[in-house]
Protein backbone atom coordinates (compact mmCIF):
# COMPACT_ATOMS: atom_id res chain seq x y z
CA UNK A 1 19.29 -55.06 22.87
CA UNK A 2 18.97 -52.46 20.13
CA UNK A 3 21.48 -52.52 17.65
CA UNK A 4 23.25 -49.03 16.32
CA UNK A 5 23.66 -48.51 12.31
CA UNK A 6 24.33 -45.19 10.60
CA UNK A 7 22.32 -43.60 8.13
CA UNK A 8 22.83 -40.31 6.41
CA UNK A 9 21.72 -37.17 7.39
CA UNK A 10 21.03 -33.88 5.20
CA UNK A 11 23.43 -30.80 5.10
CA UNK A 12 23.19 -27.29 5.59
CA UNK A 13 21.04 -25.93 2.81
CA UNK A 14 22.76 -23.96 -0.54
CA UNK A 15 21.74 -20.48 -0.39
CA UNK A 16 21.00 -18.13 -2.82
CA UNK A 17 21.16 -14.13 -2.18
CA UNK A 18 18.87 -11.56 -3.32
CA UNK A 19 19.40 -8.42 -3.44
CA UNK A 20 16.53 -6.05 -4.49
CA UNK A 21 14.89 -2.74 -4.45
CA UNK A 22 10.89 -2.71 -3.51
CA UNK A 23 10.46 0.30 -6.28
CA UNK A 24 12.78 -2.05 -8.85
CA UNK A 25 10.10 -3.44 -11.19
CA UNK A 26 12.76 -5.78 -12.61
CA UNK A 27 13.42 -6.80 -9.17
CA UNK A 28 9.88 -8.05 -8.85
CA UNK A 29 9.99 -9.59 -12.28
CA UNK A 30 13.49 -11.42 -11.60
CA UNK A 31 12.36 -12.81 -8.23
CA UNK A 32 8.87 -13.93 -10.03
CA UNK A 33 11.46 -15.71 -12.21
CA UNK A 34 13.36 -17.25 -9.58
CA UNK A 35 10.67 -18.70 -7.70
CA UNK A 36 9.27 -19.87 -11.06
CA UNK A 37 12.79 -22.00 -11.76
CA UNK A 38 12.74 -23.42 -7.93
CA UNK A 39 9.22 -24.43 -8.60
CA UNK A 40 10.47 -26.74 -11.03
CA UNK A 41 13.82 -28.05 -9.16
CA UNK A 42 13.21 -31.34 -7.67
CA UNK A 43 15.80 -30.36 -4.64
CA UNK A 44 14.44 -26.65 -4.13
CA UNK A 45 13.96 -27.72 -0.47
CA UNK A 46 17.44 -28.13 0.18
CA UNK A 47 17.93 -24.77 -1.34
CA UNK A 48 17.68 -21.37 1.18
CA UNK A 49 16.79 -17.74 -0.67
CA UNK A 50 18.39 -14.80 1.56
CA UNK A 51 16.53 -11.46 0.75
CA UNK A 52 18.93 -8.83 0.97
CA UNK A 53 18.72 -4.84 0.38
CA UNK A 54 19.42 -2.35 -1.78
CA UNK A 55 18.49 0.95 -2.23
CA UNK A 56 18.28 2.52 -5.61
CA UNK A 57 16.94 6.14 -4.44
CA UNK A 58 18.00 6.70 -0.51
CA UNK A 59 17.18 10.04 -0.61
CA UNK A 60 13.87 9.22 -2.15
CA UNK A 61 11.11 12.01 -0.31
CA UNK A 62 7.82 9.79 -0.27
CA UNK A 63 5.68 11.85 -2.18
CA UNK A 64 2.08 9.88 -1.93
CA UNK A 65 0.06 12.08 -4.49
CA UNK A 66 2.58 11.70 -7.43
CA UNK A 67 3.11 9.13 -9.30
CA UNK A 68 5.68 6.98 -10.36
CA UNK A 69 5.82 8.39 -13.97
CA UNK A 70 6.09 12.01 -12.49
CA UNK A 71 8.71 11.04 -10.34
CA UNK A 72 11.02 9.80 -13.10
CA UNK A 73 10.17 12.77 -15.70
CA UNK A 74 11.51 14.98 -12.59
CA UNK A 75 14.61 12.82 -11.90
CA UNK A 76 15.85 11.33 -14.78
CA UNK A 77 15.38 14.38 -16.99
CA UNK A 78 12.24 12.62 -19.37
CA UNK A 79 8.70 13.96 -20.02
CA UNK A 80 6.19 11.71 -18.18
CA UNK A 81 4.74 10.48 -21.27
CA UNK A 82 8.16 8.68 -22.24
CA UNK A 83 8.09 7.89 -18.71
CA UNK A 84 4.65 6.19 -19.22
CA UNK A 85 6.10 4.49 -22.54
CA UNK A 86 8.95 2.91 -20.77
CA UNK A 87 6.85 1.65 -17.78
CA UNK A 88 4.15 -0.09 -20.25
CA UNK A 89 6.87 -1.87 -21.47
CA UNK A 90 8.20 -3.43 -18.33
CA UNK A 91 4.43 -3.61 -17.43
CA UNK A 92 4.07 -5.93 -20.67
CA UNK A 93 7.64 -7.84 -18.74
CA UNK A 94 5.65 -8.38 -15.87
CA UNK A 95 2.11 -9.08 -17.26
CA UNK A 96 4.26 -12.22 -19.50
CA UNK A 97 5.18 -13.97 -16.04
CA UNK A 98 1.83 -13.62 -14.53
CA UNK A 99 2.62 -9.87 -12.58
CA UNK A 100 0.26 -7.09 -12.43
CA UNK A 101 1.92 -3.68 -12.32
CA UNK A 102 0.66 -0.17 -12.91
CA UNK A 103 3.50 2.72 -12.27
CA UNK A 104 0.53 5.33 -13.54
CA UNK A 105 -0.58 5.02 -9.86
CA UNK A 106 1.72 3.57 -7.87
CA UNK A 107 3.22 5.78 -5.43
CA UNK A 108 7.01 6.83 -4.94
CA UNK A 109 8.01 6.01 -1.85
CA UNK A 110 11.39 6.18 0.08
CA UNK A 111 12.12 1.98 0.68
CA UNK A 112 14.22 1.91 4.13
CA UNK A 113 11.32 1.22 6.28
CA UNK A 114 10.24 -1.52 4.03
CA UNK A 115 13.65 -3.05 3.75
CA UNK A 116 13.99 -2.82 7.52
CA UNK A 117 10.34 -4.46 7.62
CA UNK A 118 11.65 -7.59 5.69
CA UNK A 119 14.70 -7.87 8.46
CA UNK A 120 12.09 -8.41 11.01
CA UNK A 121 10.67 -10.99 9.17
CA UNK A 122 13.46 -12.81 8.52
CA UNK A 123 13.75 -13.49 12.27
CA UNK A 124 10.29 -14.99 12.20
CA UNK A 125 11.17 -17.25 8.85
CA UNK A 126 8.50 -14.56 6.87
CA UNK A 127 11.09 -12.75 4.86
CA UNK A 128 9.70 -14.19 1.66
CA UNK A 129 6.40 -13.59 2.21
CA UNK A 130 6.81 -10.19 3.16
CA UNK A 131 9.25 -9.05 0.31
CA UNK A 132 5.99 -10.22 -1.66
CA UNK A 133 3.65 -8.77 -0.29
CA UNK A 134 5.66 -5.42 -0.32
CA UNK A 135 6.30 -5.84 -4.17
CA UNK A 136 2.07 -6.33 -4.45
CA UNK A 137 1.70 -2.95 -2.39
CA UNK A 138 3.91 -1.28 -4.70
CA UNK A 139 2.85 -2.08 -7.82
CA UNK A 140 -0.14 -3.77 -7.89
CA UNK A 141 -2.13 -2.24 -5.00
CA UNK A 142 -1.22 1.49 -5.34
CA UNK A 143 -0.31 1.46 -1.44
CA UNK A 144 2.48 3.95 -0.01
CA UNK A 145 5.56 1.64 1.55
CA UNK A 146 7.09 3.83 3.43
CA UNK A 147 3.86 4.36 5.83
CA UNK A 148 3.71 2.71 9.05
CA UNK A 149 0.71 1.37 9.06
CA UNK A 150 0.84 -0.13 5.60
CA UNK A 151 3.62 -1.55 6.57
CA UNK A 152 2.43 -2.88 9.89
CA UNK A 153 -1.12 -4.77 7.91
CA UNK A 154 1.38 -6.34 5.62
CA UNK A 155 3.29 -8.11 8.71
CA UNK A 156 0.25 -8.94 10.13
CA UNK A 157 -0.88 -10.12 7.08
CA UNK A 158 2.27 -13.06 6.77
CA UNK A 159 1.38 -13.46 10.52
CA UNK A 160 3.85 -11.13 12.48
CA UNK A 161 2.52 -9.17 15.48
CA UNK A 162 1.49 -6.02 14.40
CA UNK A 163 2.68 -4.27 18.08
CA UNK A 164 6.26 -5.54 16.98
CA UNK A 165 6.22 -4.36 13.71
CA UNK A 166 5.15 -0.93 14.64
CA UNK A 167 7.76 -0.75 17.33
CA UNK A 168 10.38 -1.98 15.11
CA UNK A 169 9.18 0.41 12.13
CA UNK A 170 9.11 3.46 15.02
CA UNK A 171 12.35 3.41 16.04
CA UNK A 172 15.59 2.68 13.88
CA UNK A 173 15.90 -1.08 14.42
CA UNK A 174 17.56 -2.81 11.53
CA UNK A 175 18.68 0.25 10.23
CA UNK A 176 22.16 -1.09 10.39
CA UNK A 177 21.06 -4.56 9.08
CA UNK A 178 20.33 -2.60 5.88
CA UNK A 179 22.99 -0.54 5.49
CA UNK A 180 25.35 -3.74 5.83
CA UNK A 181 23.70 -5.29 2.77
CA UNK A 182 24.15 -2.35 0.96
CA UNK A 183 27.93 -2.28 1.96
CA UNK A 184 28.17 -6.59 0.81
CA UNK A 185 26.75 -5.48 -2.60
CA UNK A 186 29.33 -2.80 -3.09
CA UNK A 187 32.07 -4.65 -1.75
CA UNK A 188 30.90 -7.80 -4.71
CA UNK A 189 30.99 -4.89 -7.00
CA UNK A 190 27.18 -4.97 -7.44
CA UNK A 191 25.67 -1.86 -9.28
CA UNK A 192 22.22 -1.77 -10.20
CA UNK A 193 19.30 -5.02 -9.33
CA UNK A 194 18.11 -7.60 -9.24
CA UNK A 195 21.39 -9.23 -8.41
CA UNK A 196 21.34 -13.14 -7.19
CA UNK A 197 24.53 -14.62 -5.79
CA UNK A 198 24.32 -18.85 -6.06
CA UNK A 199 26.47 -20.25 -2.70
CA UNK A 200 28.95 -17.63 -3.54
CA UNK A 201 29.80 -18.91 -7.00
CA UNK A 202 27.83 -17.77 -9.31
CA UNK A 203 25.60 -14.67 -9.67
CA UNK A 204 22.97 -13.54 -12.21
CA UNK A 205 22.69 -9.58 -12.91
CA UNK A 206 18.81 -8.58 -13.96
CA UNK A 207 16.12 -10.22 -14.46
CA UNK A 208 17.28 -13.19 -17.09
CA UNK A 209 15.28 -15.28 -18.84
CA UNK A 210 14.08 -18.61 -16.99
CA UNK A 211 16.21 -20.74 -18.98
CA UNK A 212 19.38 -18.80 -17.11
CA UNK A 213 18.00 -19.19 -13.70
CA UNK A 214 17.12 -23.16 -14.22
CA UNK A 215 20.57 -23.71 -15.52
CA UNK A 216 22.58 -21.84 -12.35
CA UNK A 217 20.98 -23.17 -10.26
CA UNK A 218 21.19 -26.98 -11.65
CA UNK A 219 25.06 -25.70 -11.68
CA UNK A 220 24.90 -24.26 -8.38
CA UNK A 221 23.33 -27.01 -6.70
CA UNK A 222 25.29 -29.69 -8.09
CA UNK A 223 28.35 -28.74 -7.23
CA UNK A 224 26.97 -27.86 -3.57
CA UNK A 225 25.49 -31.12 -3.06
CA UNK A 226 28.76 -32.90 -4.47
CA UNK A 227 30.89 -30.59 -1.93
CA UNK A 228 28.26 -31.07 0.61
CA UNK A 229 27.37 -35.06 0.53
CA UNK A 230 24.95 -36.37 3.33
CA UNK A 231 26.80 -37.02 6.69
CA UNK A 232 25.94 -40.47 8.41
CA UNK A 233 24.27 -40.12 11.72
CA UNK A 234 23.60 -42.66 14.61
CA UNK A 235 20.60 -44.84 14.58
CA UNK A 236 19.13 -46.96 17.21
CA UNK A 237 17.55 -49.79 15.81
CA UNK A 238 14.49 -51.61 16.90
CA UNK A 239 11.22 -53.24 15.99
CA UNK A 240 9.76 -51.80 13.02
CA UNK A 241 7.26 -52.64 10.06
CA UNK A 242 9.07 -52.65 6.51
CA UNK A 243 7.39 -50.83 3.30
CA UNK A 244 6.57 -54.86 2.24
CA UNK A 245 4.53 -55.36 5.36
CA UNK A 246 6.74 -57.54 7.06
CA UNK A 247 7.21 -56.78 10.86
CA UNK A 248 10.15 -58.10 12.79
């Protein structure tokens, strides 16, 4: 008769928290970051990244035939050519971890139907891939992120059904969703992004160097997996053949 042993089983994964603007160029350089440090982390899979939203401009009007720089000389009181001086910088940011960005044509675009976008995906496991792809659109591929059917070829592009994304994106679905992650970042006292929260106990404002990400999340992750130790599970033994060859 088989005989029952116990062996251990995997926890919950740590999470880590994200919360991000599309238009936030340091948001796309941060998360570049991030990704880069979990690339590296021998555990990563045991580690879950929760994309959550912000909105920098909600009253943002999509205007698709200005740019960026125009946008910010009429907002934050600058002439566009200082506007085009600070973006080359963070352009230079991005270009150093492998980003291409170009705010001389990328358009200004209100981001709630692209944050609501990335709450549909995170029912089909796709959030990831889609808070990429919407970061690409924005300021790599000049497309506007706020139209419908941009937004629909980028969920069909991570493989979700483009029907449900336009249904979703026609109606106010998820609307809420985003509006409560604005609310959790206010209530942590978070005021500008990137901001990453590490299983609640430590966070990381901006886009740091790599260094800072590799070390809080060593941190993190320690201290989760010594909190979190694998649980033994039941396991009925029978015949099997051993790593050495031997079968019995």
């Amino acid at each position: 008769m088989p005989k029952r042993s116990e062996e251990p089983t995997v926890a919950a994964k740590m999470k880590i928290e994200v919360w991000s603007d599309i238009m936030c160029p340091f948001c796309y350089i941060g998360e570049k970051k991030l990704d880069d440090a979990l690339a590296g982390f021998a555990d990563a899979e045991r580690i879950d990244v929760e994309f959550k939203s912000f909105e920098l401009m909600p009253g943002l009007e999509t205007h698709p035939i200005r740019s960026t720089n125009e946008m910010l000389a009429e907002t934050k009181g600058m002439t566009v050519e200082q506007a085009r001086q600070m973006n080359a910088q963070v352009a230079q940011l991005a270009a150093a971890v492998g980003l291409e960005m170009d705010s001389e044509t990328s358009i200004p675009a209100n981001t709630i139907n692209a944050h609501r976008l990335t709450h549909l995906a995170k029912k089909h496991g796709k959030q990831k891939d889609v808070t990429h792809a919407l970061f690409r659109a924005y300021f790599a591929e000049q497309k506007n992120v706020d139209d419908i059917d941009t937004l629909v070829a980028i969920a069909e592009g991570v493989g979700i059904d483009g029907d449900e994304a336009r249904s979703v994106l026609e109606s106010d679905a998820y609307t809420n969703e985003v509006q409560r992650d604005v609310h959790e970042a206010r209530q942590l006292g978070v005021t500008g992004v990137p901001f990453f929260v590490f299983d609640r106990k430590y966070a990381i404002s901006g886009a740091q160097d790599a260094a800072v990400f590799e070390g809080t999340i060593e941190k993190s992750f320690g201290e989760w997996a010594e909190a979190n130790p694998a649980s033994p599970f039941e396991v009925i033994e029978g015949q099997t053949c051993s790593v050495d060859g031997t079968c019995s």
